[in-house]
PDB file of N, CA and C in Angstrom:
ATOM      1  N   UNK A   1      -1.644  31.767 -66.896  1.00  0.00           N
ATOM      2  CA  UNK A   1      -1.514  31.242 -68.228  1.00  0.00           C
ATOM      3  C   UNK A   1      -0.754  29.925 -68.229  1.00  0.00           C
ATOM      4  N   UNK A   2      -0.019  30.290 -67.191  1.00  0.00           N
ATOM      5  CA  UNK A   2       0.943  28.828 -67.484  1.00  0.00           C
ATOM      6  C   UNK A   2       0.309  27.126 -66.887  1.00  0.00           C
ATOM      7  N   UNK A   3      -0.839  27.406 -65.625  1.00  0.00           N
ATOM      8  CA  UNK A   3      -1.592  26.898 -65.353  1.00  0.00           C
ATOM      9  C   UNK A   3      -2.244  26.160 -66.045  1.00  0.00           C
ATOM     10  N   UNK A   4      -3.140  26.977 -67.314  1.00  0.00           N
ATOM     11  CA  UNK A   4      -4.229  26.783 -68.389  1.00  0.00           C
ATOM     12  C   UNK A   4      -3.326  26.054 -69.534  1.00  0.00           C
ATOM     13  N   UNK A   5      -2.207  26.203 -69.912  1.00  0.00           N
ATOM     14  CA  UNK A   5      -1.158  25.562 -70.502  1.00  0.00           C
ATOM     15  C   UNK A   5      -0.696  23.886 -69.864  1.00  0.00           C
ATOM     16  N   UNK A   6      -0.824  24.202 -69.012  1.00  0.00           N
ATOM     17  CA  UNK A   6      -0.266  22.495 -68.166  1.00  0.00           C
ATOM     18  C   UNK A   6      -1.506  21.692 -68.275  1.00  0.00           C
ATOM     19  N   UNK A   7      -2.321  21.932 -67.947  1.00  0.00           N
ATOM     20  CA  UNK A   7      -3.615  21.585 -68.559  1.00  0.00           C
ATOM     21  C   UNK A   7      -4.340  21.190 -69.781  1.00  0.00           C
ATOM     22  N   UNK A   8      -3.864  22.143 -70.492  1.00  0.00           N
ATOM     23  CA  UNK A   8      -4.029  21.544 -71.868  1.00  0.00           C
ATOM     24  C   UNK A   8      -3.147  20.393 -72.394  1.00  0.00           C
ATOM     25  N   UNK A   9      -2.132  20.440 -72.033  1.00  0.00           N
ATOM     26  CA  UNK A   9      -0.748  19.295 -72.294  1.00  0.00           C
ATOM     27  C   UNK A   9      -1.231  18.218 -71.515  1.00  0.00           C
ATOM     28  N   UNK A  10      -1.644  18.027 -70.290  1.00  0.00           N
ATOM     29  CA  UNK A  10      -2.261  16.969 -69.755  1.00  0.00           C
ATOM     30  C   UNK A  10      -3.393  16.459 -70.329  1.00  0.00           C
ATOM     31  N   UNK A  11      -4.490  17.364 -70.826  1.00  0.00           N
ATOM     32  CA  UNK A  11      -5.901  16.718 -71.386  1.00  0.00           C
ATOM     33  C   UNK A  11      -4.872  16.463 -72.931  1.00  0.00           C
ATOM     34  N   UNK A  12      -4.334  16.530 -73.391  1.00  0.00           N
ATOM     35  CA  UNK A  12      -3.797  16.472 -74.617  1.00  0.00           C
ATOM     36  C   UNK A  12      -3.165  14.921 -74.566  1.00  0.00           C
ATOM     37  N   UNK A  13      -2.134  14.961 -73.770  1.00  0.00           N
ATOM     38  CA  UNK A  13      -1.524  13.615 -73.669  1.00  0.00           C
ATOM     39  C   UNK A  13      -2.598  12.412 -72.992  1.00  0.00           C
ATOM     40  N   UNK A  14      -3.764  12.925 -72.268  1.00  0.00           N
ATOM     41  CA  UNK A  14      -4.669  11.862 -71.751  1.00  0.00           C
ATOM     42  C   UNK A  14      -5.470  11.020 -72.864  1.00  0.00           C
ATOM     43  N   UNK A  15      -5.741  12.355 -74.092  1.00  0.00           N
ATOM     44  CA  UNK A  15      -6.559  12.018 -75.159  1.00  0.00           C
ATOM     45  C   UNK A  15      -5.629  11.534 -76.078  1.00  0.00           C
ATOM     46  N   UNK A  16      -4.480  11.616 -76.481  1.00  0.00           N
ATOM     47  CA  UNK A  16      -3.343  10.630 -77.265  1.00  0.00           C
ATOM     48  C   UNK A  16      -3.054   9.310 -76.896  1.00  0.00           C
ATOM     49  N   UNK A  17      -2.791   9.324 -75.606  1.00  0.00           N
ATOM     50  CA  UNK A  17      -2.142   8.111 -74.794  1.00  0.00           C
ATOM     51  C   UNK A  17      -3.536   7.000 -75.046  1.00  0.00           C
ATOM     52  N   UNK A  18      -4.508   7.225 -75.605  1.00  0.00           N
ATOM     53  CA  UNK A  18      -5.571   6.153 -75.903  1.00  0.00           C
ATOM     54  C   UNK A  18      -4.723   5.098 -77.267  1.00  0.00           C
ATOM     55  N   UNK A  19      -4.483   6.057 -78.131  1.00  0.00           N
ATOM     56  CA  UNK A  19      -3.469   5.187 -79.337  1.00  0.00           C
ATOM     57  C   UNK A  19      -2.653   4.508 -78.667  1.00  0.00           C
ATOM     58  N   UNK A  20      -1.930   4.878 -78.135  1.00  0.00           N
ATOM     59  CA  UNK A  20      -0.850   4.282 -77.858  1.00  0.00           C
ATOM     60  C   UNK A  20      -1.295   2.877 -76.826  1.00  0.00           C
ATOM     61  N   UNK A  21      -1.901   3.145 -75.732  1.00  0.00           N
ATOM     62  CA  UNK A  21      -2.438   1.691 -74.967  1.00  0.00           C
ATOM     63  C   UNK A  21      -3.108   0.894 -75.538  1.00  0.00           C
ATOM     64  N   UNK A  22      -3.680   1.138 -76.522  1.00  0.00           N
ATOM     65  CA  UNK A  22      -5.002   0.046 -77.320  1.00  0.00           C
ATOM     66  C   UNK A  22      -3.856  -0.218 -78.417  1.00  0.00           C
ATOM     67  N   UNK A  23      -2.577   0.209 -78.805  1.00  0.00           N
ATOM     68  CA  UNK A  23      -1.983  -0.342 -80.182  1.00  0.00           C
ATOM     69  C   UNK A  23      -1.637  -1.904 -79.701  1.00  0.00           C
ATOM     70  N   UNK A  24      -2.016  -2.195 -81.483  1.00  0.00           N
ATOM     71  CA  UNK A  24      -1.643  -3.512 -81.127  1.00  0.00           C
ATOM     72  C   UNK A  24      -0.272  -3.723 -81.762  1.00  0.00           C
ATOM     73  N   UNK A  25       0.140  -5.163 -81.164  1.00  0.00           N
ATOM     74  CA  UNK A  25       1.680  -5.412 -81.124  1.00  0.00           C
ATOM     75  C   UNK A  25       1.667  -6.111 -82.437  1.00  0.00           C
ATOM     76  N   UNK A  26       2.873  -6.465 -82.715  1.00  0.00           N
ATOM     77  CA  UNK A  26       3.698  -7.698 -84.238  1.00  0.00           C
ATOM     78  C   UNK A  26       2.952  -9.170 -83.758  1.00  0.00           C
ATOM     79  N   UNK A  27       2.223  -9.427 -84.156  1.00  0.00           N
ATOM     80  CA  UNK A  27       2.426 -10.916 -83.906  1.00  0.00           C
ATOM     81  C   UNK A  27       0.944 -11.189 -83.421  1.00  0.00           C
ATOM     82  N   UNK A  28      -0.057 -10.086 -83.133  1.00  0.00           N
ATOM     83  CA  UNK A  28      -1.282 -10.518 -82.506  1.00  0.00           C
ATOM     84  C   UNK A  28      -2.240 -10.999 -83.706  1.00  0.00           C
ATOM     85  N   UNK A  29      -2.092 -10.778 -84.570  1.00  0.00           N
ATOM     86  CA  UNK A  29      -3.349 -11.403 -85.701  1.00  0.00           C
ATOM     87  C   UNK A  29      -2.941 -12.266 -85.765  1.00  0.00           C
ATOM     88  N   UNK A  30      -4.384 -12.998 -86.197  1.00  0.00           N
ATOM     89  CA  UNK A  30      -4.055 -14.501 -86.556  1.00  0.00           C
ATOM     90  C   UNK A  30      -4.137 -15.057 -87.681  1.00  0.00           C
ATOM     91  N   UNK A  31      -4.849 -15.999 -88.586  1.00  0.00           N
ATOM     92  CA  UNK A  31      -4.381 -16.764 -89.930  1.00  0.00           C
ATOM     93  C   UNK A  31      -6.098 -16.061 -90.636  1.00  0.00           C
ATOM     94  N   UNK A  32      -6.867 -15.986 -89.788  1.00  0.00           N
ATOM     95  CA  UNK A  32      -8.571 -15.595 -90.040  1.00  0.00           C
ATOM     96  C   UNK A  32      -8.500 -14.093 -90.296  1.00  0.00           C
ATOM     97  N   UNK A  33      -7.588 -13.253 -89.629  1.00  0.00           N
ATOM     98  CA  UNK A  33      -7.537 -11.843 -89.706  1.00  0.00           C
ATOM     99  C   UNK A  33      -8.175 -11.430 -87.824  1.00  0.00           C
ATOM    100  N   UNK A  34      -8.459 -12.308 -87.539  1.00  0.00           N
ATOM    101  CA  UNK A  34      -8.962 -11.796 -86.097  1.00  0.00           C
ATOM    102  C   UNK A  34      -7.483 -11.797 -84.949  1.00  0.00           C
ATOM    103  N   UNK A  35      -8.291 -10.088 -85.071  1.00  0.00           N
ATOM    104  CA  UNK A  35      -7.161  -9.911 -83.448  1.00  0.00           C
ATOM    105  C   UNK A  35      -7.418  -9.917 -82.447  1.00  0.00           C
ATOM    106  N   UNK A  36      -8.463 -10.184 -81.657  1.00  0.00           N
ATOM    107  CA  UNK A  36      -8.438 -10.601 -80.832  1.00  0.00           C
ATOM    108  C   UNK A  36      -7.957 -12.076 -80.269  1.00  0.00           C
ATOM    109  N   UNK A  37      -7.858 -12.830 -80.950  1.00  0.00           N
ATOM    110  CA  UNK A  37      -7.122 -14.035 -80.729  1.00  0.00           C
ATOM    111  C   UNK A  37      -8.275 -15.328 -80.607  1.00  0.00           C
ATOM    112  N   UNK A  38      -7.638 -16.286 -80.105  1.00  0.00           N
ATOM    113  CA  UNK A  38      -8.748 -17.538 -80.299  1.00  0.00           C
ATOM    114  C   UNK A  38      -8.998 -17.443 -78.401  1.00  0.00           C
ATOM    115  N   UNK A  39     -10.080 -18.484 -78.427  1.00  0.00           N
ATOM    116  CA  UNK A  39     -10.799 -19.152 -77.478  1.00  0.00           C
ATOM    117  C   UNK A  39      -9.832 -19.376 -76.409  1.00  0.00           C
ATOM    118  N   UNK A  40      -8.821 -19.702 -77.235  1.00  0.00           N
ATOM    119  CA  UNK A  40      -7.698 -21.054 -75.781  1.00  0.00           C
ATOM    120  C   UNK A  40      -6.836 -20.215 -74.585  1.00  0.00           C
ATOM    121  N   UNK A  41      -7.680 -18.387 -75.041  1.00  0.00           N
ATOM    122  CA  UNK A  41      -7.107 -17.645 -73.905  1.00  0.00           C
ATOM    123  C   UNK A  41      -8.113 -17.683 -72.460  1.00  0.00           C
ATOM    124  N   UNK A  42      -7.603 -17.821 -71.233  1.00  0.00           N
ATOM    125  CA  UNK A  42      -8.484 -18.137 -70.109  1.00  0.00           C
ATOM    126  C   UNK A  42      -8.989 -16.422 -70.624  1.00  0.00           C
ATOM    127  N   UNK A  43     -10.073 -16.526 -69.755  1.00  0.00           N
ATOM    128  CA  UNK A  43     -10.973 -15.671 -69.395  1.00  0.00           C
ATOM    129  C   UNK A  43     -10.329 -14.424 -67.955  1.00  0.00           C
ATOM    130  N   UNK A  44     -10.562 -13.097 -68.472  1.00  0.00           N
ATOM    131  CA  UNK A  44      -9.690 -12.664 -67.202  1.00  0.00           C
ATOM    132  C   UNK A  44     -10.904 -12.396 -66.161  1.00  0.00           C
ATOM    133  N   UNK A  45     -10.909 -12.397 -64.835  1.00  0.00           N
ATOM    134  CA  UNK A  45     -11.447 -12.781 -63.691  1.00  0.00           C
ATOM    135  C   UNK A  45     -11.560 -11.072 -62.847  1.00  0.00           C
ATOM    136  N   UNK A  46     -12.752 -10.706 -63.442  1.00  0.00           N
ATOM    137  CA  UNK A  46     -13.139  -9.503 -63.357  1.00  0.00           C
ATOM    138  C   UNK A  46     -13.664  -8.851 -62.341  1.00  0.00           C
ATOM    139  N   UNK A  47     -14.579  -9.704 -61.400  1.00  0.00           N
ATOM    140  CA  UNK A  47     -15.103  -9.144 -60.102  1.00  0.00           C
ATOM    141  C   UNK A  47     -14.892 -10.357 -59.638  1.00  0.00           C
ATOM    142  N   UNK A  48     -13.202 -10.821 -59.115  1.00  0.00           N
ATOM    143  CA  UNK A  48     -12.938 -11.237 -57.989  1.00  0.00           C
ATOM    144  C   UNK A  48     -12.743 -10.214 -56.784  1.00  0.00           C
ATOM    145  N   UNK A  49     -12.390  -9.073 -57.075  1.00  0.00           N
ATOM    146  CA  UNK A  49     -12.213  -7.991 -56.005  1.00  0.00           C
ATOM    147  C   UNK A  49     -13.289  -7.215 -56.219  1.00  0.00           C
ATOM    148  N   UNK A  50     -14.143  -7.185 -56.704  1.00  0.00           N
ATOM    149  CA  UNK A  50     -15.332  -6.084 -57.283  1.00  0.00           C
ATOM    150  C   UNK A  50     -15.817  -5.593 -54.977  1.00  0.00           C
ATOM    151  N   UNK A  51     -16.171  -6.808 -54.410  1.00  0.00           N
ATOM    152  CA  UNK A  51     -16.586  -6.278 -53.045  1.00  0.00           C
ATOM    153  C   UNK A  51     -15.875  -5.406 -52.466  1.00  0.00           C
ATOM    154  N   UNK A  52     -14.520  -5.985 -52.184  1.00  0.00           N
ATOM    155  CA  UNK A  52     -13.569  -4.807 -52.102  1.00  0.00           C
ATOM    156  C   UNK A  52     -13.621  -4.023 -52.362  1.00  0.00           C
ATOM    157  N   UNK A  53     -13.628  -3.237 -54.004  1.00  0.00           N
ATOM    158  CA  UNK A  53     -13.607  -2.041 -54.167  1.00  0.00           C
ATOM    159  C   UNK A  53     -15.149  -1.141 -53.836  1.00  0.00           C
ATOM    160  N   UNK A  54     -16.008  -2.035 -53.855  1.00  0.00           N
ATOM    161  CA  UNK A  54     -17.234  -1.185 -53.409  1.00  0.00           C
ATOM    162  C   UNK A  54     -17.023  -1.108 -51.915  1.00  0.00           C
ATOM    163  N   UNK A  55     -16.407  -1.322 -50.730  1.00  0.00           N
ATOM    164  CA  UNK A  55     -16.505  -1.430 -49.648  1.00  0.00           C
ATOM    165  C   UNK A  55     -15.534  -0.131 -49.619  1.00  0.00           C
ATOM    166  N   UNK A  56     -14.261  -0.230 -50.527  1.00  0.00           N
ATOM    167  CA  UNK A  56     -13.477   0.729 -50.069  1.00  0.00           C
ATOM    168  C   UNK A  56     -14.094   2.086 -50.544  1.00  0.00           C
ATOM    169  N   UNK A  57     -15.189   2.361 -51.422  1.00  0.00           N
ATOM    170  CA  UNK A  57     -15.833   3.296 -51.966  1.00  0.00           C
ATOM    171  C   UNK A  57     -16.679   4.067 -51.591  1.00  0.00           C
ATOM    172  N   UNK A  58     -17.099   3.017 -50.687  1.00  0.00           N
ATOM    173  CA  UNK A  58     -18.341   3.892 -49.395  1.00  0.00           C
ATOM    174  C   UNK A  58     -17.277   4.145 -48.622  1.00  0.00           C
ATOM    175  N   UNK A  59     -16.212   3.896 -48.006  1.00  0.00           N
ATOM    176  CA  UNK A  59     -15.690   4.112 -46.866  1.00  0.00           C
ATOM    177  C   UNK A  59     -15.009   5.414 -47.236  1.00  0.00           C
ATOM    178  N   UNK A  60     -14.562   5.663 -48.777  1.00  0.00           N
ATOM    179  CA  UNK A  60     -13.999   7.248 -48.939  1.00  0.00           C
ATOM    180  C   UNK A  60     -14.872   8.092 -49.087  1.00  0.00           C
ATOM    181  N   UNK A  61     -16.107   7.788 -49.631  1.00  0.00           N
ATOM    182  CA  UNK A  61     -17.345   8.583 -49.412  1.00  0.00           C
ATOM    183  C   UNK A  61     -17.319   8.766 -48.155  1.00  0.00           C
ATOM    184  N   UNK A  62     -17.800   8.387 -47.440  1.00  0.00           N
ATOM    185  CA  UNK A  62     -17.906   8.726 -46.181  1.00  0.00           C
ATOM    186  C   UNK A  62     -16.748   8.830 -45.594  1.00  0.00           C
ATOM    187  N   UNK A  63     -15.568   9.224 -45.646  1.00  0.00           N
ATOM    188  CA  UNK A  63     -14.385   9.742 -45.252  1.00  0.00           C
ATOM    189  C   UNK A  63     -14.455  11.501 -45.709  1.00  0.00           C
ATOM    190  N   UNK A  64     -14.712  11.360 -46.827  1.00  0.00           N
ATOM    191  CA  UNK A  64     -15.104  12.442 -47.391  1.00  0.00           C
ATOM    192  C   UNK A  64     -16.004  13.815 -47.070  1.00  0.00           C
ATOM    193  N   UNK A  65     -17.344  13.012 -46.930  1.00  0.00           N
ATOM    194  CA  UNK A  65     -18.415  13.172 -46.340  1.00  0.00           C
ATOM    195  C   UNK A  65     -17.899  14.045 -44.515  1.00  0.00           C
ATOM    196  N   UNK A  66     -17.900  13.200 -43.908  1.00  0.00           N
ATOM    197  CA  UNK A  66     -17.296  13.802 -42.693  1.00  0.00           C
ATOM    198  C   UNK A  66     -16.401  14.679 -42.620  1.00  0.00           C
ATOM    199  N   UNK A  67     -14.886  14.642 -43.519  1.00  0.00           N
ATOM    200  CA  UNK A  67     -14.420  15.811 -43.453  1.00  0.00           C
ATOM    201  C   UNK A  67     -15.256  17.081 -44.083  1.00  0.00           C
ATOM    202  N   UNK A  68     -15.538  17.510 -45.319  1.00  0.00           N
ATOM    203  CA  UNK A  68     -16.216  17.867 -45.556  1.00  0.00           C
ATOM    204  C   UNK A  68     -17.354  19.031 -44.542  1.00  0.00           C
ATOM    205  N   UNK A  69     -18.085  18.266 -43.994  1.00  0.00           N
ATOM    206  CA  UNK A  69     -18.891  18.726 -42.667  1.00  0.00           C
ATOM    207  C   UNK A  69     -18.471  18.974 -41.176  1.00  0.00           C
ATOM    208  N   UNK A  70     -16.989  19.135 -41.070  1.00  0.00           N
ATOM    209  CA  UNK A  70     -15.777  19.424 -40.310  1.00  0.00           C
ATOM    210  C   UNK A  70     -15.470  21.001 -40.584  1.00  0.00           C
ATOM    211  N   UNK A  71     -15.154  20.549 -41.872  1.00  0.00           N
ATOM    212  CA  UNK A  71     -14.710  22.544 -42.317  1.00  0.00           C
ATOM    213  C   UNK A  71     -16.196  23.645 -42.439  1.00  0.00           C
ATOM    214  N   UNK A  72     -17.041  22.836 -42.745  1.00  0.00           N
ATOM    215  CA  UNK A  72     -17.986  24.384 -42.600  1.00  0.00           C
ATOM    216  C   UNK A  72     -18.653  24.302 -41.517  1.00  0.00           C
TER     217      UNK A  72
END
């Protein structure tokens, strides 16, 4: 029971903690009503590592994979 309890408190706080990271702060709107802000923010740089993480993704797959076919 106490298991099925920790669990629920975790999916509970996973599904709350969305408010809280997306709130927005004092000061982010602007004079238009838009919050996202203007243009004059750079652009954030999204798949500069994208290879990386696909390289490291097959490599735990297949880390995986092999152990996996070790134990049975």
């Amino acid at each position: 029971m106490k298991k099925n309890l920790l669990k629920f408190y975790v999916l509970t706080f996973v599904l709350f903690s969305d408010f809280v990271i997306f709130a927005q702060g004092p000061g982010n709107d602007s004079e238009d009503g838009d919050l996202e802000g203007g243009d004059d923010l750079p652009a954030a740089p999204i798949n500069t590592k994208l290879i990386w993480l696909a390289i490291v993704g097959v490599l735990f797959v297949l880390y995986t994979y092999r152990k996996s076919r070790k134990v049975a």
